[in-house]
Protein backbone atom coordinates (compact mmCIF):
# COMPACT_ATOMS: atom_id res chain seq x y z
CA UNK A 1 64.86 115.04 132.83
CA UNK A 2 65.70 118.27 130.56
CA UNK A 3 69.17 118.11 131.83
CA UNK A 4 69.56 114.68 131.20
CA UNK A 5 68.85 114.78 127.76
CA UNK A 6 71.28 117.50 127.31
CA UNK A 7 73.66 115.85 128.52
CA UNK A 8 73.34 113.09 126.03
CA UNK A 9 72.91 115.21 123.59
CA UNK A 10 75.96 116.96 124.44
CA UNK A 11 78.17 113.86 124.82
CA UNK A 12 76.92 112.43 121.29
CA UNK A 13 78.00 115.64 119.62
CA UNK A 14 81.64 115.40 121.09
CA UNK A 15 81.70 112.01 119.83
CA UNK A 16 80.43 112.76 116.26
CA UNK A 17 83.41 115.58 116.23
CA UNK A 18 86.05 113.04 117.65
CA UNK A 19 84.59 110.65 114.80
CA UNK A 20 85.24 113.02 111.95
CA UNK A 21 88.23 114.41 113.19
CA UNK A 22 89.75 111.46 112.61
CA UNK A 23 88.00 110.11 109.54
CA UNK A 24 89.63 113.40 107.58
CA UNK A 25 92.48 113.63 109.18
CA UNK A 26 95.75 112.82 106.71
CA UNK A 27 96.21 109.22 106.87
CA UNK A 28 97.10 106.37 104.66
CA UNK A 29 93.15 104.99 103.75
CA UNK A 30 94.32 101.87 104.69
CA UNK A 31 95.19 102.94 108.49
CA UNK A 32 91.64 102.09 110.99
CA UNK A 33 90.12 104.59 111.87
CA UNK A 34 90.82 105.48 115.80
CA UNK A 35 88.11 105.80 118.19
CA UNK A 36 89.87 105.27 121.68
CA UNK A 37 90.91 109.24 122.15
CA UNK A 38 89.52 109.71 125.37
CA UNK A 39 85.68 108.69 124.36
CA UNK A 40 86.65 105.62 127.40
CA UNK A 41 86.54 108.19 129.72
CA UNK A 42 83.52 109.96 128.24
CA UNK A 43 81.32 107.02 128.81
CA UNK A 44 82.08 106.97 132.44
CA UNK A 45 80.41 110.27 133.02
CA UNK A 46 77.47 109.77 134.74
CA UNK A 47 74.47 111.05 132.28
CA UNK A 48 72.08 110.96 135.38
CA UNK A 49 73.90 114.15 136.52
CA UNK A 50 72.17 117.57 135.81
CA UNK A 51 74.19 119.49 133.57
CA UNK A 52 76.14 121.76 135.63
CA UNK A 53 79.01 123.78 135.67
CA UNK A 54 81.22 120.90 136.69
CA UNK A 55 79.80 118.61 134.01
CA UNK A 56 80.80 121.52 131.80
CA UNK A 57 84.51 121.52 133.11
CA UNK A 58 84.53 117.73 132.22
CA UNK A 59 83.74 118.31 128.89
CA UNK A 60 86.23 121.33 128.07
CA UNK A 61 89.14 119.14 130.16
CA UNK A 62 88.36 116.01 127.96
CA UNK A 63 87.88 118.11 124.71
CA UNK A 64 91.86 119.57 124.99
CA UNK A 65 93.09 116.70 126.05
CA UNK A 66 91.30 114.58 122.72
CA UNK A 67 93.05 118.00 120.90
CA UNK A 68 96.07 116.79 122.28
CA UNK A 69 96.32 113.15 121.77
CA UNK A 70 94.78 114.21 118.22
CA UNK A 71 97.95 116.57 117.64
CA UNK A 72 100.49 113.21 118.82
CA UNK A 73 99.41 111.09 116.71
CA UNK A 74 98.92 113.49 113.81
CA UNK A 75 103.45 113.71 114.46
CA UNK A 76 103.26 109.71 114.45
CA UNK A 77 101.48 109.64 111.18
CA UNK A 78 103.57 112.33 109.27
CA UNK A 79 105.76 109.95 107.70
CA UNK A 80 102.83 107.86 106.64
CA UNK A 81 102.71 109.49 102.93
CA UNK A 82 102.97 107.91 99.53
CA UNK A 83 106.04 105.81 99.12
CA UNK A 84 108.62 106.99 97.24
CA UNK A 85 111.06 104.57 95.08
CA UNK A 86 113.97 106.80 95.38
CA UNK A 87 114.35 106.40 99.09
CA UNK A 88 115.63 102.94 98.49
CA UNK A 89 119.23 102.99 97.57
CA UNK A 90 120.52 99.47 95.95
CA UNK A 91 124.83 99.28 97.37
CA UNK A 92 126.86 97.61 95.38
CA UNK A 93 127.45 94.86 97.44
CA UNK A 94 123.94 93.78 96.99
CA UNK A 95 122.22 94.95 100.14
CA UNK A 96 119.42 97.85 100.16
CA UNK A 97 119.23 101.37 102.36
CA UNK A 98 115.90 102.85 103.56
CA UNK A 99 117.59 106.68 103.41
CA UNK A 100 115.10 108.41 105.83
CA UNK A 101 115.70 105.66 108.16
CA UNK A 102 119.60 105.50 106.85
CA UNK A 103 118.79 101.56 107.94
CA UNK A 104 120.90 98.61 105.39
CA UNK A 105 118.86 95.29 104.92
CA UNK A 106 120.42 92.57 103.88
CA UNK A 107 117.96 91.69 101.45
CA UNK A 108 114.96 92.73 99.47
CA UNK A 109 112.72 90.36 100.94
CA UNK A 110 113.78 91.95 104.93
CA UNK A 111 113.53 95.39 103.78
CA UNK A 112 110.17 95.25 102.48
CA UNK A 113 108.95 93.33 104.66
CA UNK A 114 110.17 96.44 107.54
CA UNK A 115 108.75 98.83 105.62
CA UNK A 116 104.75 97.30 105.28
CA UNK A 117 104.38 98.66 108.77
CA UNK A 118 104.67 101.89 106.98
CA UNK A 119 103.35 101.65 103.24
CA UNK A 120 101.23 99.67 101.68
CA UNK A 121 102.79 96.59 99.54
CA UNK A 122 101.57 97.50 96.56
CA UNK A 123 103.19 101.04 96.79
CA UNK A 124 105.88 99.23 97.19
CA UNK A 125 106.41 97.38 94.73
CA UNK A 126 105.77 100.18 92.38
CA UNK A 127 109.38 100.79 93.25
CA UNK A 128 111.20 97.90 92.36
CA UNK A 129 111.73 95.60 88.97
CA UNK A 130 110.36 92.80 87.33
CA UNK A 131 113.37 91.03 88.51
CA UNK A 132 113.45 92.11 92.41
CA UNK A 133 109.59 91.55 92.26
CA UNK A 134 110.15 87.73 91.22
CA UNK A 135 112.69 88.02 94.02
CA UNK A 136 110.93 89.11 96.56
CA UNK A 137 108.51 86.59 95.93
CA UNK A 138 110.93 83.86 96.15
CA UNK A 139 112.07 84.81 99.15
CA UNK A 140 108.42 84.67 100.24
CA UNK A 141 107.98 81.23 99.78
CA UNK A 142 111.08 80.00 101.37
CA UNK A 143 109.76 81.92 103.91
CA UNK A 144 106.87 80.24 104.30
CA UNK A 145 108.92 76.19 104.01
CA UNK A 146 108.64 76.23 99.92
CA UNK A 147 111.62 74.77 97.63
CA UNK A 148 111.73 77.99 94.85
CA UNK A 149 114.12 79.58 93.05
CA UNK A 150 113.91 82.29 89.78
CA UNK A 151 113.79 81.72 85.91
CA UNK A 152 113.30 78.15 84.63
CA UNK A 153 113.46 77.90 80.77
CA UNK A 154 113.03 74.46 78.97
CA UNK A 155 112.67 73.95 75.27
CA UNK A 156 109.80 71.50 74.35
CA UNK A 157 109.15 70.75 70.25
CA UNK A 158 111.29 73.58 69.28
CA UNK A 159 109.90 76.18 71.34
CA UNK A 160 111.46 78.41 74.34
CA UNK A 161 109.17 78.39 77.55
CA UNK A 162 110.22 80.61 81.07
CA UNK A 163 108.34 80.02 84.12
CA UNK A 164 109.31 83.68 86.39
CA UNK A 165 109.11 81.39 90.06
CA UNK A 166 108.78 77.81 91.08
CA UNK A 167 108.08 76.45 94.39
CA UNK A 168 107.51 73.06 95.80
CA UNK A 169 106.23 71.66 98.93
CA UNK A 170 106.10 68.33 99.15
CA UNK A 171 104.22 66.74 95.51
CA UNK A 172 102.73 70.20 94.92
CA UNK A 173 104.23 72.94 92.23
CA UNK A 174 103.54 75.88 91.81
CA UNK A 175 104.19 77.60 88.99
CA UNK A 176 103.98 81.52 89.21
CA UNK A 177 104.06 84.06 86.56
CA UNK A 178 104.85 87.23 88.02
CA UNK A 179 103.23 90.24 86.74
CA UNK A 180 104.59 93.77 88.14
CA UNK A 181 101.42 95.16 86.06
CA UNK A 182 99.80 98.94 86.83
CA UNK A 183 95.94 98.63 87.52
CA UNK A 184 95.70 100.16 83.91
CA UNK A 185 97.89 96.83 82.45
CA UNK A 186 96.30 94.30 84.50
CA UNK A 187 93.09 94.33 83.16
CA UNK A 188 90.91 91.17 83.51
CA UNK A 189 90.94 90.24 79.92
CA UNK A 190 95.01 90.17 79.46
CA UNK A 191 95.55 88.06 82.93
CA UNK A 192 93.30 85.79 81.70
CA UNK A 193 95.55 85.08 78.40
CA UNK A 194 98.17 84.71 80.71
CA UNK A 195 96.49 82.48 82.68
CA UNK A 196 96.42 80.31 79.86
CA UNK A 197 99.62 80.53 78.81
CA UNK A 198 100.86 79.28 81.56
CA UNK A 199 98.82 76.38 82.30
CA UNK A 200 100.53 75.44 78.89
CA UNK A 201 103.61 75.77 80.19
CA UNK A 202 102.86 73.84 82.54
CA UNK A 203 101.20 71.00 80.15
CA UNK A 204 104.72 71.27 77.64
CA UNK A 205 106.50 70.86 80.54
CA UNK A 206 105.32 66.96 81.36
CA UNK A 207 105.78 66.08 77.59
CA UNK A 208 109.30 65.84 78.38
CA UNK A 209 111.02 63.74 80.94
CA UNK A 210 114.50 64.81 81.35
CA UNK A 211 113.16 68.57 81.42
CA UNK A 212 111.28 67.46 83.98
CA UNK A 213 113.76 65.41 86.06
CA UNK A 214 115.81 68.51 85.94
CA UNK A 215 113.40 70.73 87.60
CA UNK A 216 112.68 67.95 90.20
CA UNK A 217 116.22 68.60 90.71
CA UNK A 218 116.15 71.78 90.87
CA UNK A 219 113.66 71.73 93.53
CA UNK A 220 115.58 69.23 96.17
CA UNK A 221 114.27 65.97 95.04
CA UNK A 222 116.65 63.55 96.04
CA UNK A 223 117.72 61.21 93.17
CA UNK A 224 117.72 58.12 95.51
CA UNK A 225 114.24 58.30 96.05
CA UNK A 226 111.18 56.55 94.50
CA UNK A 227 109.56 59.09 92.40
CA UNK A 228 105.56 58.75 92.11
CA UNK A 229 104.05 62.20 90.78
CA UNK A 230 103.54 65.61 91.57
CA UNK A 231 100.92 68.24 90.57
CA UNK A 232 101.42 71.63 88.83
CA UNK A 233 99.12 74.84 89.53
CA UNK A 234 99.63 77.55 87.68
CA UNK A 235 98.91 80.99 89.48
CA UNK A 236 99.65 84.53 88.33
CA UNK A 237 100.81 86.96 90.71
CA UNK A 238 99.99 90.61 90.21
CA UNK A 239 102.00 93.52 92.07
CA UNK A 240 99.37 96.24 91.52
CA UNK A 241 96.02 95.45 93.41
CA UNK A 242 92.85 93.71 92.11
CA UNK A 243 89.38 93.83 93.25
CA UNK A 244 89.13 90.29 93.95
CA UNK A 245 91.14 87.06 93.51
CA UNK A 246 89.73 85.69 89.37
CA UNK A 247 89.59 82.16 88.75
CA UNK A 248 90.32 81.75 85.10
CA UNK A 249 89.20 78.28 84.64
CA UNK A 250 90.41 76.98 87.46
CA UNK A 251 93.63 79.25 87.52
CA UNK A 252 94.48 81.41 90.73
CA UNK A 253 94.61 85.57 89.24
CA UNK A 254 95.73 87.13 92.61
CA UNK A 255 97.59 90.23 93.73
CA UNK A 256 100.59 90.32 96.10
CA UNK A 257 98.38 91.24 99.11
CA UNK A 258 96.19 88.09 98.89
CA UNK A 259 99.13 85.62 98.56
CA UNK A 260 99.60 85.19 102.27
CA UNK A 261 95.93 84.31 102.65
CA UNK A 262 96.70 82.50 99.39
CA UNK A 263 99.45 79.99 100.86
CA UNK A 264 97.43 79.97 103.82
CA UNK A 265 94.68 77.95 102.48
CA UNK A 266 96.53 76.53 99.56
CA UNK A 267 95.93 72.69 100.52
CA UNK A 268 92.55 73.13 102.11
CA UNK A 269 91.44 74.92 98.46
CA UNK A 270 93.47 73.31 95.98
CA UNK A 271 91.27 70.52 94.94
CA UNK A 272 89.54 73.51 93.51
CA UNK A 273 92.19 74.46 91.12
CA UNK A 274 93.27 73.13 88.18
CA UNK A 275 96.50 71.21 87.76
CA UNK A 276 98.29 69.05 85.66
CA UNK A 277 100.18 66.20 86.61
CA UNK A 278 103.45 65.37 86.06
CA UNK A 279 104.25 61.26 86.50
CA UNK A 280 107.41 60.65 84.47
CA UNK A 281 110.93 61.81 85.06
CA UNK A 282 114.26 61.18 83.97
CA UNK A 283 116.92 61.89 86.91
CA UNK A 284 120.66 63.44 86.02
CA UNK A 285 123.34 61.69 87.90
CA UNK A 286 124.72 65.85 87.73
CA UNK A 287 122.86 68.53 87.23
CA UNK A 288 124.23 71.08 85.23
């Protein structure tokens, strides 16, 4: 019976060391932590055995070999460090190079998207513009089926407006201001404001309906056909990560890392959010 429980004993202190060998090991926080180094094979020792020298040879052959695998996949991990911006050379011809990899993407949006396997996206981002962050996030969405394209400005009563991205899938817009904030910048107070903001955007926007006829446009409307009306969300979209998605009055506040989820349950969750709806348009024979 004595031998038994040393035995167990024995088996749950191996584990505990497997357990925080790998919990402070150097690895991204992000990475799960790895319990399947030989413990498999540890369970399958039978505990109703005394403990005897060949028990004891089990244990010493199963502790190197955990040493070993523990040494493998501390060589897979070594590249798993902080990201650094200047490994991402921008050619002239408008493509992007990964330099440890010495890899060329053809975009933004396909290098990025590579390199999450590796980094986290909001390291990433750290590392490009305001303007390749919009980018990116266009290239998102047509990813995902949306109409969107960069930069609309309209002038409504004398004053300039600029909506960063716009998207469209079927009678729903979205209207995204894109914030490539620090966690220091993006406090809850200022994305609030701009929350705001742009849900008057969005409001200036319907007062005028050749401004809006020419974003219809702009988003593959087809002239021909029998307009009814649409609905505007405003969301802002944050680069550096937040806590938690914030609902400013019925305004999405989410970071890059959430908008998959996000567009995932965008029509199951949108009666939640607020919108304003646009009804009348005036449709360009040509748009300029």
């Amino acid at each position: 019976m004595d031998d038994t429980k040393n035995t167990k004993n024995l088996l749950e202190k191996l584990k505990k060391e497997l357990v925080l060998l790998y919990e402070y090991s150097e690895k991204p926080s992000r990475f799960p932590i790895e319990y399947h180094s030989g413990m498999e094979v540890l369970e399958d020792i039978n505990l109703s055995k005394s403990y005897n020298e060949k028990t004891t040879k089990r244990k010493e052959y199963w502790s190197k070999k955990d040493h070993k695998i523990e040494n493998q996949k501390r060589e897979m991990y070594k590249n798993f460090q902080k990201f650094q911006p200047h490994n991402i050379i921008r050619n002239k011809d408008k493509t992007y190079t990964y330099s440890p990899h010495e890899r060329t993407y053809s975009s933004l949006f396909q290098c990025i998207k590579d390199l999450t396997e590796k980094f986290s996206i909001e390291d990433l981002l750290t590392g490009f513009t305001w303007q390749e962050f919009e980018q990116f996030i266009t290239s998102a969405l047509d990813h995902y089926g949306y109409h969107a394209f960069r930069t609309f400005r309209y002038t409504v009563n004398k004053k300039r407006h600029e909506v960063d991205v716009i998207a469209r899938e079927r009678n729903d817009i979205l209207f995204i201001d894109a914030k490539r904030w620090n966690s220091k910048t993006a406090n809850e107070s200022a994305l609030i404001k701009a929350a705001q903001e742009q849900y008057l955007r969005a409001q200036k926007l319907v007062l005028n309906p050749k401004i809006a006829g020419q974003l219809l446009q702009k988003l593959h409307i087809p002239i021909n056909q029998k307009f009814k009306s649409c609905n505007i969300y405003s969301i802002i979209l944050v680069s550096s990560n937040l806590k938690e998605i914030i609902t400013a009055d019925g305004i999405p506040i989410l970071d890059f890392a959430r908008f998959n989820a996000f567009l995932n349950n965008f029509h199951s969750t949108k009666s939640n959010l607020k919108s304003v709806k646009l009804s009348k348009v005036i449709f360009q024979k040509k748009l300029l």
